[in-house]
Protein backbone atom coordinates (compact mmCIF):
# COMPACT_ATOMS: atom_id res chain seq x y z
CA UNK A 1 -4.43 -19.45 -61.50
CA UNK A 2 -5.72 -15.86 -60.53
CA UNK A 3 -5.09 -14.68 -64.21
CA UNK A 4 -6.74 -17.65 -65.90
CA UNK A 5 -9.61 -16.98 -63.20
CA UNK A 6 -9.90 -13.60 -64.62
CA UNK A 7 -9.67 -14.15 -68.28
CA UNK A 8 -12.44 -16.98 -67.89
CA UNK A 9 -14.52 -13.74 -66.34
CA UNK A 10 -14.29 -11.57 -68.99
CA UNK A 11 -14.45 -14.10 -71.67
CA UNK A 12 -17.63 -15.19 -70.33
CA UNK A 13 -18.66 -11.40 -69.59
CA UNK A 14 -17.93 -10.61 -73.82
CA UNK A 15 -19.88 -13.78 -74.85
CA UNK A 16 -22.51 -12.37 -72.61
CA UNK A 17 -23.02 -8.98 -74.41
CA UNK A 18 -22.08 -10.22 -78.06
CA UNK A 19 -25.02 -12.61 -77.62
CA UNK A 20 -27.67 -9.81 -76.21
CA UNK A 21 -25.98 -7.55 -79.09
CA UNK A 22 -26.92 -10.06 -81.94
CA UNK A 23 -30.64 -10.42 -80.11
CA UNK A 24 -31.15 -6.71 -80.45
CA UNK A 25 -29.36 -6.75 -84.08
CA UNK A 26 -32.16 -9.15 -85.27
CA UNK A 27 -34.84 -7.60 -83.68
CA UNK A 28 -34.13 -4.25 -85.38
CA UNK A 29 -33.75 -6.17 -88.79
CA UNK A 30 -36.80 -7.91 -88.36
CA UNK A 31 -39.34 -5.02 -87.03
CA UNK A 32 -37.62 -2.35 -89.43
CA UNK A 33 -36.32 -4.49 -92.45
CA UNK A 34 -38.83 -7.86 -92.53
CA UNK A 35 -42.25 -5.97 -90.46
CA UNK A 36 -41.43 -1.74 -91.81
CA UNK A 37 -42.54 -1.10 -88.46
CA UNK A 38 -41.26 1.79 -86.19
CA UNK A 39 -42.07 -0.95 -82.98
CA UNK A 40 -38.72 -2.89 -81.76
CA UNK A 41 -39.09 -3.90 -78.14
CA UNK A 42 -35.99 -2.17 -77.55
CA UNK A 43 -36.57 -2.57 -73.65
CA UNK A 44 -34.45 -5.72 -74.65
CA UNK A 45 -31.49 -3.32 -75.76
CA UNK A 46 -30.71 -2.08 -71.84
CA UNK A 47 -29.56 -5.15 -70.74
CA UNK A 48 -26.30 -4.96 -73.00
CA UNK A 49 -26.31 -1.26 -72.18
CA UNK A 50 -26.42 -1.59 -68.33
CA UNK A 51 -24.48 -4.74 -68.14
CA UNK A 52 -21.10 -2.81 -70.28
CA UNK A 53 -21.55 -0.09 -68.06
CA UNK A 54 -21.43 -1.82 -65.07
CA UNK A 55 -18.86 -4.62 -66.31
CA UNK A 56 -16.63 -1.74 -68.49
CA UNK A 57 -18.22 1.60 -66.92
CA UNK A 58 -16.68 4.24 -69.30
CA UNK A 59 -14.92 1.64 -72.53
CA UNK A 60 -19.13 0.23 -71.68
CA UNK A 61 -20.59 3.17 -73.47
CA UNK A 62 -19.32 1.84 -76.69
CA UNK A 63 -22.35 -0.34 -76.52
CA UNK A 64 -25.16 2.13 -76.29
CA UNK A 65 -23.25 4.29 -79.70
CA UNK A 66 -23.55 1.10 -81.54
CA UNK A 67 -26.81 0.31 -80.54
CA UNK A 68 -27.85 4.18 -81.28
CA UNK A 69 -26.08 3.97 -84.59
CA UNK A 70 -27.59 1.09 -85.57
CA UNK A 71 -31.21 2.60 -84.58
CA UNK A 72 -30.39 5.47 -86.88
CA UNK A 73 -28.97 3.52 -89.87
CA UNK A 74 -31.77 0.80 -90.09
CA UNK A 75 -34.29 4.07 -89.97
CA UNK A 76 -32.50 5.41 -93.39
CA UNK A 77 -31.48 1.97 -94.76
CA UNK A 78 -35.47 0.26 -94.45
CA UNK A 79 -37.44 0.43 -96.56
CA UNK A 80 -41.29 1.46 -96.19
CA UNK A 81 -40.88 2.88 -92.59
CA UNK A 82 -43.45 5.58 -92.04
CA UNK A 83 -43.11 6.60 -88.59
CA UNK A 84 -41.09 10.29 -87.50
CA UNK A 85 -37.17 9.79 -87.05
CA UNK A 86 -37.53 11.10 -83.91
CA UNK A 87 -38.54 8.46 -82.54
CA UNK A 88 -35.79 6.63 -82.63
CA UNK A 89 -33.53 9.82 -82.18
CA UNK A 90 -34.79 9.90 -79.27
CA UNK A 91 -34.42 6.40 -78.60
CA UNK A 92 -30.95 6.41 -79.13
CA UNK A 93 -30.48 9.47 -76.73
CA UNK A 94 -31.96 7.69 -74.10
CA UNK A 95 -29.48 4.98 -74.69
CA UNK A 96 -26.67 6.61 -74.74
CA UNK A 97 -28.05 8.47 -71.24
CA UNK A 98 -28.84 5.23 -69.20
CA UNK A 99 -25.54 3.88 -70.29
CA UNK A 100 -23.51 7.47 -69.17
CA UNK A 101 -25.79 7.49 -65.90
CA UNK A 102 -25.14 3.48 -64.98
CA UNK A 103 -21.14 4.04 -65.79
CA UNK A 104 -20.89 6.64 -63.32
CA UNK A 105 -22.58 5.31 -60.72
CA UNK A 106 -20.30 2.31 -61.48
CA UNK A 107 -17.40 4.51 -61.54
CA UNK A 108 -18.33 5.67 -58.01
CA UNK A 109 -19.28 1.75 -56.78
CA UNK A 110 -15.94 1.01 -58.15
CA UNK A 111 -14.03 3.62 -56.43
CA UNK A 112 -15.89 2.87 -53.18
CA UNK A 113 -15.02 -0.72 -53.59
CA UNK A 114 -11.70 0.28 -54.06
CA UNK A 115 -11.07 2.47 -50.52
CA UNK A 116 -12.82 -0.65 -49.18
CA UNK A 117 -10.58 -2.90 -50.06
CA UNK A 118 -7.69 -0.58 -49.02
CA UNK A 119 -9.42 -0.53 -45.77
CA UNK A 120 -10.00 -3.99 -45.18
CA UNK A 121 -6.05 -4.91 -46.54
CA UNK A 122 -4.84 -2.06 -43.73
CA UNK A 123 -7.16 -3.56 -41.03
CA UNK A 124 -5.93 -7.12 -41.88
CA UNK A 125 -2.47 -5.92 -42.27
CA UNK A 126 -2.17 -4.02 -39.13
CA UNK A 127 -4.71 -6.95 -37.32
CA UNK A 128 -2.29 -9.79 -38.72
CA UNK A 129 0.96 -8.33 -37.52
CA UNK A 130 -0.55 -7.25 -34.04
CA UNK A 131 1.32 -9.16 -31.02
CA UNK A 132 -2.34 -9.15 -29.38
CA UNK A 133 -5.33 -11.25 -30.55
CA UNK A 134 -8.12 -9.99 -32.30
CA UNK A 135 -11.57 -11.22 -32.70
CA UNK A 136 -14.93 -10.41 -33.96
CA UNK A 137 -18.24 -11.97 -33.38
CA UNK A 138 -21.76 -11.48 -34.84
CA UNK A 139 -24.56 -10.66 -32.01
CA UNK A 140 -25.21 -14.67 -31.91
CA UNK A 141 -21.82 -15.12 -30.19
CA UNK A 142 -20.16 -17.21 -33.88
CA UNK A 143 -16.88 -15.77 -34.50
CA UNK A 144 -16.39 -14.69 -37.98
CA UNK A 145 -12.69 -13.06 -38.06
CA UNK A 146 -9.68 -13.41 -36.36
CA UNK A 147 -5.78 -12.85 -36.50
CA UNK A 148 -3.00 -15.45 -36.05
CA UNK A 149 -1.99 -14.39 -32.93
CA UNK A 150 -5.44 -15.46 -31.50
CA UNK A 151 -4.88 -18.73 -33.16
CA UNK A 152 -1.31 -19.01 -31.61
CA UNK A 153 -2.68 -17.81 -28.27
CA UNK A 154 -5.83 -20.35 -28.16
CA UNK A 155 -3.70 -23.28 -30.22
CA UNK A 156 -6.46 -23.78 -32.47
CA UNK A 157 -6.08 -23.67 -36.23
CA UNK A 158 -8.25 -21.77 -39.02
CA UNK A 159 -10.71 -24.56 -39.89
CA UNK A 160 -11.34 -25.71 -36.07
CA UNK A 161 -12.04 -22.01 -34.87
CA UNK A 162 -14.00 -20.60 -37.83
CA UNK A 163 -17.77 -20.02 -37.53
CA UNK A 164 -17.62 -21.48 -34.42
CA UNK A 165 -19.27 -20.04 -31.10
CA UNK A 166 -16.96 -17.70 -28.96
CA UNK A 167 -17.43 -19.89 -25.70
CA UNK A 168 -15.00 -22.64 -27.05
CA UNK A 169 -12.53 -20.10 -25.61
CA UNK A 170 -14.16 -19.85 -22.37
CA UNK A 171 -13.79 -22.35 -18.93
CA UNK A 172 -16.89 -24.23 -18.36
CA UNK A 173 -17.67 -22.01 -15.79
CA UNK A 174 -17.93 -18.71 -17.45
CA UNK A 175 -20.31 -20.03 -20.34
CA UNK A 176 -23.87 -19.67 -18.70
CA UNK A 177 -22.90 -16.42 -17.47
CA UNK A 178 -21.60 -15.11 -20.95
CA UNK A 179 -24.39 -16.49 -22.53
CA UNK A 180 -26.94 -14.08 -20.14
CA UNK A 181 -25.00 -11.23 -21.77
CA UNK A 182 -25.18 -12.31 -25.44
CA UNK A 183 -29.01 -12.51 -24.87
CA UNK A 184 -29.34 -8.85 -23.10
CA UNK A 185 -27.01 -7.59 -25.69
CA UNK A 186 -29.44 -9.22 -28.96
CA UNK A 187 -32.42 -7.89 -27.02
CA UNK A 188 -31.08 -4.19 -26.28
CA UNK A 189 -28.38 -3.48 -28.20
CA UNK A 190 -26.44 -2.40 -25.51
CA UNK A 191 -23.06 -4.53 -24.49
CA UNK A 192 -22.29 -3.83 -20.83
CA UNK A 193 -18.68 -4.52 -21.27
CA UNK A 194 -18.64 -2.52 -24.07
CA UNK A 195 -15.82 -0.20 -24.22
CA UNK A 196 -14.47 -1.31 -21.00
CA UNK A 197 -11.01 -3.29 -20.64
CA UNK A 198 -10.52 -6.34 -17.92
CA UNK A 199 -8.85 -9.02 -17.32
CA UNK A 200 -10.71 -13.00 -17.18
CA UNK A 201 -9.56 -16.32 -18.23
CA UNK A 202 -9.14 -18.26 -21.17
CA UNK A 203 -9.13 -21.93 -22.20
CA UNK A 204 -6.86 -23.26 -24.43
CA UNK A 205 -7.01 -26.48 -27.07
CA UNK A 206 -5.30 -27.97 -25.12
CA UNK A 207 -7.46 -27.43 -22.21
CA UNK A 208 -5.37 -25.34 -19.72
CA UNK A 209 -6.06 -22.23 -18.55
CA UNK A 210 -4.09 -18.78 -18.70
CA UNK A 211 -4.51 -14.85 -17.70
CA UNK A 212 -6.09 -12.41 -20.48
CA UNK A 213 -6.61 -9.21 -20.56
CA UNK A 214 -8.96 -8.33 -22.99
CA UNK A 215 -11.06 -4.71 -24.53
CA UNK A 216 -14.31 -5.07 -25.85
CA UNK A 217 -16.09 -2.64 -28.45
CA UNK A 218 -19.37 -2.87 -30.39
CA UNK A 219 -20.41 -1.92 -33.94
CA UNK A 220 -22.50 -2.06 -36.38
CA UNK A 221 -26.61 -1.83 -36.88
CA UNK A 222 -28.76 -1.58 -33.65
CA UNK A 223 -30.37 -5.11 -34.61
CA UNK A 224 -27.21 -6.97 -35.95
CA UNK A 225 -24.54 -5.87 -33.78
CA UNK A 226 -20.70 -6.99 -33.81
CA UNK A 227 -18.30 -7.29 -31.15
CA UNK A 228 -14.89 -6.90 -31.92
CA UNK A 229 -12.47 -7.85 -28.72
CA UNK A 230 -8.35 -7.12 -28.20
CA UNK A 231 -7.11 -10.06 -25.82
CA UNK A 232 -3.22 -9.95 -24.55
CA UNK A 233 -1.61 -13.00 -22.91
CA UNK A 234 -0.70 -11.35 -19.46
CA UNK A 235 0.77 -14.87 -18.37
CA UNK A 236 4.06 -13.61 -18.32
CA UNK A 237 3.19 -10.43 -16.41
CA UNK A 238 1.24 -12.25 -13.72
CA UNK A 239 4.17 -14.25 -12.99
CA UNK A 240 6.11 -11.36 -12.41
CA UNK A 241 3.78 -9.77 -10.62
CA UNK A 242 3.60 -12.72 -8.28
CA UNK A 243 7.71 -12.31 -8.04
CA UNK A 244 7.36 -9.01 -7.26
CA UNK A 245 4.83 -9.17 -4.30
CA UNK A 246 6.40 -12.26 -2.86
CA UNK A 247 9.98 -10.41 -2.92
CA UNK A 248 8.14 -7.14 -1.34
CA UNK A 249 6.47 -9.36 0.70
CA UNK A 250 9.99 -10.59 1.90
CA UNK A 251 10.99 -6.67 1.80
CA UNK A 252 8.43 -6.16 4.09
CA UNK A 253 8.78 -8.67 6.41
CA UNK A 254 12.74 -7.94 7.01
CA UNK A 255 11.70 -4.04 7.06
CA UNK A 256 8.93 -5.19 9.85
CA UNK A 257 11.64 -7.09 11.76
CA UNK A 258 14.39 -4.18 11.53
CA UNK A 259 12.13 -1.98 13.13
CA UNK A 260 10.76 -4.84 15.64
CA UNK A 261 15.09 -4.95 16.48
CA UNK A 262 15.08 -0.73 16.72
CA UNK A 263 12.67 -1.29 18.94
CA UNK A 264 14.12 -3.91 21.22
CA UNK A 265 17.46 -2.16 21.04
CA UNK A 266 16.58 0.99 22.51
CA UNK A 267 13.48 -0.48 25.09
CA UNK A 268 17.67 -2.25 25.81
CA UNK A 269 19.46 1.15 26.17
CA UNK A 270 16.56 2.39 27.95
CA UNK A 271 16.48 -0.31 30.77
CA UNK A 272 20.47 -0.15 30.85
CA UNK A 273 19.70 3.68 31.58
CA UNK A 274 17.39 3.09 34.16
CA UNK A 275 19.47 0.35 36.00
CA UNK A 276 22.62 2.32 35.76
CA UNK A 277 20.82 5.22 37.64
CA UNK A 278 20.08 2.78 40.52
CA UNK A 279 23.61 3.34 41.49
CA UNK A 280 23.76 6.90 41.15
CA UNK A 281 23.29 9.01 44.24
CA UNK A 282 23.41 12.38 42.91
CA UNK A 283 19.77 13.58 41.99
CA UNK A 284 20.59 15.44 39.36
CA UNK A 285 22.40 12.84 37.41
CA UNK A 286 19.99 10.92 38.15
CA UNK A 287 17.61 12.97 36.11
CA UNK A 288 19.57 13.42 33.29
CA UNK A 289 19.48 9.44 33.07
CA UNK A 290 15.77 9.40 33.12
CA UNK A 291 15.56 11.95 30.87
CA UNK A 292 17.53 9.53 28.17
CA UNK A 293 15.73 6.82 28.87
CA UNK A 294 12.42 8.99 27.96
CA UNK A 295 14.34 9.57 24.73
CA UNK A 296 15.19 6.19 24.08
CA UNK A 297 11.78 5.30 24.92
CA UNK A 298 9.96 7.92 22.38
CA UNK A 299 12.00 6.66 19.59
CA UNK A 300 10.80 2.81 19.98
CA UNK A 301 7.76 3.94 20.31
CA UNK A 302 7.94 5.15 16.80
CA UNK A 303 9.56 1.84 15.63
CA UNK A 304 6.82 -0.44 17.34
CA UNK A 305 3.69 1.64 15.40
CA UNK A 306 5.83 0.77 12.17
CA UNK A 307 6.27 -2.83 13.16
CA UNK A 308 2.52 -2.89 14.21
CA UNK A 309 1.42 -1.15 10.84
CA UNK A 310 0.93 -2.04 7.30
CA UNK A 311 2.45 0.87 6.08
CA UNK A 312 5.68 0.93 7.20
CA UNK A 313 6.72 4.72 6.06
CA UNK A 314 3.92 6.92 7.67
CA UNK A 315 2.62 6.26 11.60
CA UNK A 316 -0.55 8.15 13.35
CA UNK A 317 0.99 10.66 15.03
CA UNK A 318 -1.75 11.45 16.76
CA UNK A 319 -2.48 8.08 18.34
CA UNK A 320 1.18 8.19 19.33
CA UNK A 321 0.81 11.93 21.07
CA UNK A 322 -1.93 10.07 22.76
CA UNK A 323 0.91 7.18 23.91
CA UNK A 324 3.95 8.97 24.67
CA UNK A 325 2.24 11.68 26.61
CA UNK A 326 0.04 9.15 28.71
CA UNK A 327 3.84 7.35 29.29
CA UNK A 328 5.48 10.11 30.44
CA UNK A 329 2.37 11.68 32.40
CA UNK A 330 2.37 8.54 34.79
CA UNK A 331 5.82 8.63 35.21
CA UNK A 332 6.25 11.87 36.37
CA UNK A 333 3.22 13.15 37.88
CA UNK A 334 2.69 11.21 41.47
CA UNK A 335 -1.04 12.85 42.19
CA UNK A 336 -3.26 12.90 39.00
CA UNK A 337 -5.93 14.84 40.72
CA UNK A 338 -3.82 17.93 40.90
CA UNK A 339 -2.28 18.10 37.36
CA UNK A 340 -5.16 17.05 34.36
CA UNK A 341 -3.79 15.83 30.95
CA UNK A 342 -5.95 17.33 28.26
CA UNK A 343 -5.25 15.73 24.72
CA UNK A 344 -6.65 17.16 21.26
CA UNK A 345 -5.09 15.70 18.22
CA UNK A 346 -6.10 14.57 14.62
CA UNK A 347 -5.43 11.17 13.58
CA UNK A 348 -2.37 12.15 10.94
CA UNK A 349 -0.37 10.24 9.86
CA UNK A 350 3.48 11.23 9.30
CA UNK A 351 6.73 9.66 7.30
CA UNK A 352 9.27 8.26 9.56
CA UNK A 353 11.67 10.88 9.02
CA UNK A 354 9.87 13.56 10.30
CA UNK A 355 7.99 11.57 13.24
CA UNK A 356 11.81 10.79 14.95
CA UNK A 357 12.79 13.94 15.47
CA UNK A 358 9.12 15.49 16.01
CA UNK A 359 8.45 12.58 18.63
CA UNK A 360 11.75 13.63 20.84
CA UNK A 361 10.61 17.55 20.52
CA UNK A 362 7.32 16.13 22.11
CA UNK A 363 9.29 14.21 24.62
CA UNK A 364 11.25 17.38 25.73
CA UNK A 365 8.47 19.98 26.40
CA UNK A 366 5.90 17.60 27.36
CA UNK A 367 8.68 16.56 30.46
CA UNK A 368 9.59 19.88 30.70
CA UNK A 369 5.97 21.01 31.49
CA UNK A 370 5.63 17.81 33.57
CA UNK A 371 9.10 18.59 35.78
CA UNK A 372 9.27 22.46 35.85
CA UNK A 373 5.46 23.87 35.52
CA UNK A 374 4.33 23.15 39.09
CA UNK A 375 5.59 23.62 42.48
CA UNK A 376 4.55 20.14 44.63
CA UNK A 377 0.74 20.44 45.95
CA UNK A 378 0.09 22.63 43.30
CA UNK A 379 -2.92 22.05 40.65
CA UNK A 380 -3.10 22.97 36.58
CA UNK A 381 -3.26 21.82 33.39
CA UNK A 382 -1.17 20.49 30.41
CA UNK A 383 -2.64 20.77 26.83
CA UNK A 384 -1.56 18.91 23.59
CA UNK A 385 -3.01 20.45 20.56
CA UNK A 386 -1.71 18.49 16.99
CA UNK A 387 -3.62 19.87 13.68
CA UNK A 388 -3.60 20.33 10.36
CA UNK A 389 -4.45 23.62 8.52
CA UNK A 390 -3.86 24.64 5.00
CA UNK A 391 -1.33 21.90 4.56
CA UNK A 392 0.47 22.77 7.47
CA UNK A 393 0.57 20.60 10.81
CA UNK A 394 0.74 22.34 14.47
CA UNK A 395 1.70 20.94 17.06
CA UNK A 396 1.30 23.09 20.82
CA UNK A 397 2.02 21.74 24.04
CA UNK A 398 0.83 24.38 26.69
CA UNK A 399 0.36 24.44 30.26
CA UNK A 400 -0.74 27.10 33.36
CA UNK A 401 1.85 26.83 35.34
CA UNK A 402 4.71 29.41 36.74
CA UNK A 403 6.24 29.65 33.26
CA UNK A 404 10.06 30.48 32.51
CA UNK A 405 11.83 32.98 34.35
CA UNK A 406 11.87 36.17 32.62
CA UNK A 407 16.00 36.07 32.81
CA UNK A 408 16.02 32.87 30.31
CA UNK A 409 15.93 32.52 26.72
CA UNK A 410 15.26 29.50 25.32
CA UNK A 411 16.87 29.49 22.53
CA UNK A 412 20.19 30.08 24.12
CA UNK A 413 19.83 27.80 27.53
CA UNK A 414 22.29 25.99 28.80
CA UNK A 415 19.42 22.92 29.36
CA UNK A 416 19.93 19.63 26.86
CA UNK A 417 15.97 19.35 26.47
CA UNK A 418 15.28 23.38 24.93
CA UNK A 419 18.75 23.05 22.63
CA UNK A 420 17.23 19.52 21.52
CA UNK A 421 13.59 21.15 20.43
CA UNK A 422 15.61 24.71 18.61
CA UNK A 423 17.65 22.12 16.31
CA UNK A 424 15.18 19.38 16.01
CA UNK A 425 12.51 21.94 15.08
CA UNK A 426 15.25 23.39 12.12
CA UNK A 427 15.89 19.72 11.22
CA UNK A 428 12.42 19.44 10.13
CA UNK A 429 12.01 23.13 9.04
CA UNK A 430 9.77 23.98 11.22
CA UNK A 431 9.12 27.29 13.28
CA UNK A 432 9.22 27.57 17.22
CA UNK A 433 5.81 30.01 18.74
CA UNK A 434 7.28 30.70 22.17
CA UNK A 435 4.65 31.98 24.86
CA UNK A 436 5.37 32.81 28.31
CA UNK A 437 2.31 34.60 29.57
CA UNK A 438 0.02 32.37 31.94
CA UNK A 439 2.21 29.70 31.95
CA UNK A 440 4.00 28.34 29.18
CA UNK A 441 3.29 27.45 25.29
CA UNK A 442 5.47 26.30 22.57
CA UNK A 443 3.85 26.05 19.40
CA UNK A 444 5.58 24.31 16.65
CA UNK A 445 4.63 25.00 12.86
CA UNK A 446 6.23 22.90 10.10
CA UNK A 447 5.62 21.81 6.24
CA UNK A 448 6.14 17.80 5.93
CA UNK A 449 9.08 17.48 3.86
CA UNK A 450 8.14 14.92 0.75
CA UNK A 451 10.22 11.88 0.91
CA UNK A 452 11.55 9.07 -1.52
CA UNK A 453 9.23 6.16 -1.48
């Protein structure tokens, strides 16, 4: 069918020139031959010569030779012509030069046509076999190209979505508001989405609605402007994404409760501590009892800011300094007139694994300050200082009391508390800054280690 098509074309193309060819035949026959004049409206002649060009381009310039040879023969072969030859030398030259000129500029039409074609077959190639839908609509909103995978997506065929507005593809309730942009993008030029990807909604034949995500771009003239859109199904991801968050939801939820348990447990262990001292006469024992139930008590601590927060990795550590040393404070001191509790701490917050073992090192010297740094009736000060500097968090607990006997080192005492801070500091990698002058200061410097999420 496509070769008959084209055999029709040329057929009709040949008839086309023969017949101009014969007009310009007689017309040099009758001016030169019948009239002896030199005057042939050969304006007539450069329609045969510019449609072979165009229709032939280089096999075209056949028609301006014959056309030139026949201007030169009829001069010679007529009798009683008395004008110059050339005239129509010059005649013919001119022929012969529209028809190389017009074949050229074919040539180059034809070669353009060509890489446009090749262009067009690559878009619709690659815009066929894309898994996303395409679509393109004029500045009036009509779509006017699209690939099958729209038409699978949408469930409309060729004929019902062709030419057709863009808002067929739209839930009522988008239209109007679509529309508003159409009309600011005719009247400016300007497409606010353009260049931007999002997801919306779209409306299928069937009438249901599903998840897009979609990337618009503009092209074309300022004044007659195309949009050309990429839309992907995301009704498959959304579902999964709904999966997910409902099993991290569940994650979440049992993590919340685990720690909530922690919690309990050791608020357990800490009461069992403190009712198992009741029967203990010896002071001293009696001490080291309290002293694990402060223990047990700064580690649920931890665990109830993770049940209590919504992220349950990282805790304020300062808002828990603030807790745990207010806890132990009014346990220990009897007359808070004489001993002030001065607190100065960043809100930071810290992963689990380093807040564990940093809350007990707080436990130990802010009890130790609390039990050791005054003599009874005596007044001072306790001061919690928790920073961060160049990526690295301080933490100082300092106080004005009598300070460690010059005979002791802490790093080699016999006492539970000071052996607990030395290997919980090196547990988080941290440094120990001991000061004994004017009381007593530990200052502890450490790096938070980067955990697994």
């Amino acid at each position: 069918m496509g070769n008959k098509l084209i055999l029709e074309k040329e057929s009709y193309k040949i008839a086309t020139i023969l017949i101009l060819l014969a007009i310009a035949v007689t017309l040099t026959y009758y001016f030169h031959f019948v009239l002896g004049s030199g005057t042939i409206f050969t304006h007539l002649f450069y329609f045969p010569i510019i449609l072979a060009a165009i229709w032939w381009r280089r096999k075209g310039l056949i028609i301006p030779i014959f056309l030139s040879i026949l201007l030169i023969a009829s001069y010679y072969l007529a009798p009683n012509l008395n004008y110059p030859f050339s005239d129509d030398l010059f005649r013919a030259f001119i022929f012969i030069a529209v028809g190389v000129v017009v074949a050229i500029l074919s040539e180059e039409m034809l070669q353009k046509d060509i890489k446009l074609r090749e262009s067009q077959e690559k878009f619709r190639s690659v815009a066929d076999s894309a898994v996303d839908g395409i679509i393109t609509t004029d500045n009036n909103g009509k779509i006017i190209l699209f690939n099958p995978s729209l038409e699978n997506m949408f469930g409309y065929s060729i004929d019902e979505i062709k030419g057709k507005h863009v808002t067929m593809l739209m839930p009522n309730r988008y239209k109007q508001k679509f529309i508003d942009k159409l009309d600011r993008f005719k009247s400016t030029g300007n497409h606010e989405l353009d260049g931007k990807t999002f997801e919306s909604l779209g409306l299928r034949k069937d009438s249901t609605e599903f998840p897009f995500e979609i990337s618009i771009a503009t092209w074309g003239p300022k004044d007659n402007k195309f949009t050309t859109s990429i839309i992907r199904d995301v009704t498959e991801r959304k579902k999964t994404e709904k999966m997910l968050e409902k099993s991290l939801l569940e994650k979440e939820i049992l993590l919340k409760e685990i720690h909530h348990r922690v919690k309990n447990n050791l608020m357990i262990i800490s009461s069992l501590l403190n009712l198992q001292s009741d029967y203990i006469k010896d002071e001293e024992s009696k001490n080291i009892f309290k002293e694990s139930q402060n223990r047990a008590r700064s580690m649920a601590l931890i665990h109830e800011r993770l049940y209590q927060s919504t992220d349950l990795k990282r805790i304020d550590f300062g808002d828990y300094i603030r807790t745990l040393a207010n806890d132990l404070y009014h346990t220990y001191v009897m007359d808070t007139n004489l001993i002030k509790l001065n607190i100065d701490v960043d809100d930071i917050r810290l992963d689990i694994n380093t807040s564990i073992p940093l809350g007990l090192i707080l436990n130990e010297l802010i009890t130790n300050s609390l039990k050791h740094a005054f003599s009874q009736g005596d007044s001072g000060e306790i001061n919690i200082k928790f920073h961060m500097h160049d990526k690295k968090y301080f933490l100082e607990v300092k106080d004005n009391g009598i300070g460690f006997p010059n005979d002791i080192d802490y790093e080699n005492t016999e006492s539970l508390g000071l052996r607990l801070v030395t290997s919980l500091t090196e547990q988080i990698d941290g440094e120990i800054e001991f000061n004994n002058i004017s009381g007593t200061s530990f200052k502890i410097s450490f790096k938070e280690e980067k955990f697994d999420k």
